[in-house]
Protein backbone atom coordinates (compact mmCIF):
# COMPACT_ATOMS: atom_id res chain seq x y z
CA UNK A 1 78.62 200.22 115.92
CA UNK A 2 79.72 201.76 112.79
CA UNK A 3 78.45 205.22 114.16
CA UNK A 4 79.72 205.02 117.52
CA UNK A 5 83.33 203.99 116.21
CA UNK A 6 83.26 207.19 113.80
CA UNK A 7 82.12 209.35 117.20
CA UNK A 8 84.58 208.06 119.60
CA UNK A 9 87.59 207.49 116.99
CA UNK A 10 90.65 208.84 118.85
CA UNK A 11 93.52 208.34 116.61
CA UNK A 12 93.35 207.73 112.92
CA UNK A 13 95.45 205.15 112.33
CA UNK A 14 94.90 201.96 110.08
CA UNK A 15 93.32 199.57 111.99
CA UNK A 16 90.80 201.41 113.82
CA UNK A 17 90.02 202.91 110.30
CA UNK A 18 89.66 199.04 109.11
CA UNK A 19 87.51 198.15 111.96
CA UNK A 20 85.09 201.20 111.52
CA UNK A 21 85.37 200.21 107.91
CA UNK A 22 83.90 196.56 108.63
CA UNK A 23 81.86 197.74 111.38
CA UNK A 24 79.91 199.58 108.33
CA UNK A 25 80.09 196.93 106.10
CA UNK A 26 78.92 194.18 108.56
CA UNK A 27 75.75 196.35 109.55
CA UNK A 28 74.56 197.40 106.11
CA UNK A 29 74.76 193.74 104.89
CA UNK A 30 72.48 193.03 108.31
CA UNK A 31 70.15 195.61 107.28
CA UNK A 32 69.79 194.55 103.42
CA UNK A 33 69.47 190.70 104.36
CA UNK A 34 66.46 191.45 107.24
CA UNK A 35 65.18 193.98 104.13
CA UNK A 36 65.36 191.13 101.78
CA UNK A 37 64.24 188.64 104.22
CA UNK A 38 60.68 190.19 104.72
CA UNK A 39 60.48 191.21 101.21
CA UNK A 40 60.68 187.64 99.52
CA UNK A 41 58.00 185.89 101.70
CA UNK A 42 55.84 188.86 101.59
CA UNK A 43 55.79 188.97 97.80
CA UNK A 44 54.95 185.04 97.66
CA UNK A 45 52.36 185.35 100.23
CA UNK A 46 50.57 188.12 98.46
CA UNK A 47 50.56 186.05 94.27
CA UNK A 48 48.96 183.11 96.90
CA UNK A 49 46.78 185.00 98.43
CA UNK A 50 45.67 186.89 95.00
CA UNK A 51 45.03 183.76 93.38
CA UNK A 52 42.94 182.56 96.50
CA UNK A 53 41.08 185.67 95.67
CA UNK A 54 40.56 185.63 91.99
CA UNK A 55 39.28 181.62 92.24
CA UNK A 56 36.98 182.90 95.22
CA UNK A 57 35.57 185.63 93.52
CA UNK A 58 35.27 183.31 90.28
CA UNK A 59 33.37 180.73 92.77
CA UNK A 60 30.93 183.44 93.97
CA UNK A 61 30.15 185.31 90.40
CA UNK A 62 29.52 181.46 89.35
CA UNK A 63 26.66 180.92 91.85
CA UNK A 64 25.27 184.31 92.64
CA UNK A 65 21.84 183.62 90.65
CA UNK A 66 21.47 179.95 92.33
CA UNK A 67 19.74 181.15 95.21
CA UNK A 68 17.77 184.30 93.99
CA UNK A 69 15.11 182.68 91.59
CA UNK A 70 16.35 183.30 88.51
């Protein structure tokens, strides 16, 4: 919106200058809170899944000679 208002702005007057202003405003907010919004889960999902890892790997290098004769 904030591009099209800047394209088809006919007269520069103040409140179409406001409302281009906002337009801006309101759709670089939307596009840091989606950013932000996958970010945050994404980083919590991946220390979870790292520690799965690490006590899975510690689990396997625990009982890799069980089965093997030694």
């Amino acid at each position: 919106r904030f591009l099209f208002d800047m394209l088809h702005i006919n007269a520069l007057n103040d409140a179409s200058l406001i409302l281009m202003i906002q337009n801006g405003v309101t759709g670089t907010f939307t596009t840091i809170a989606i950013a932000i919004g996958v970010a945050i889960p994404n980083v919590l999902a991946q220390k979870y899944l790292q520690k799965l890892k690490e006590q899975r790997m510690t689990e396997l290098l625990a009982t890799r000679h069980i089965n093997d004769g030694q």
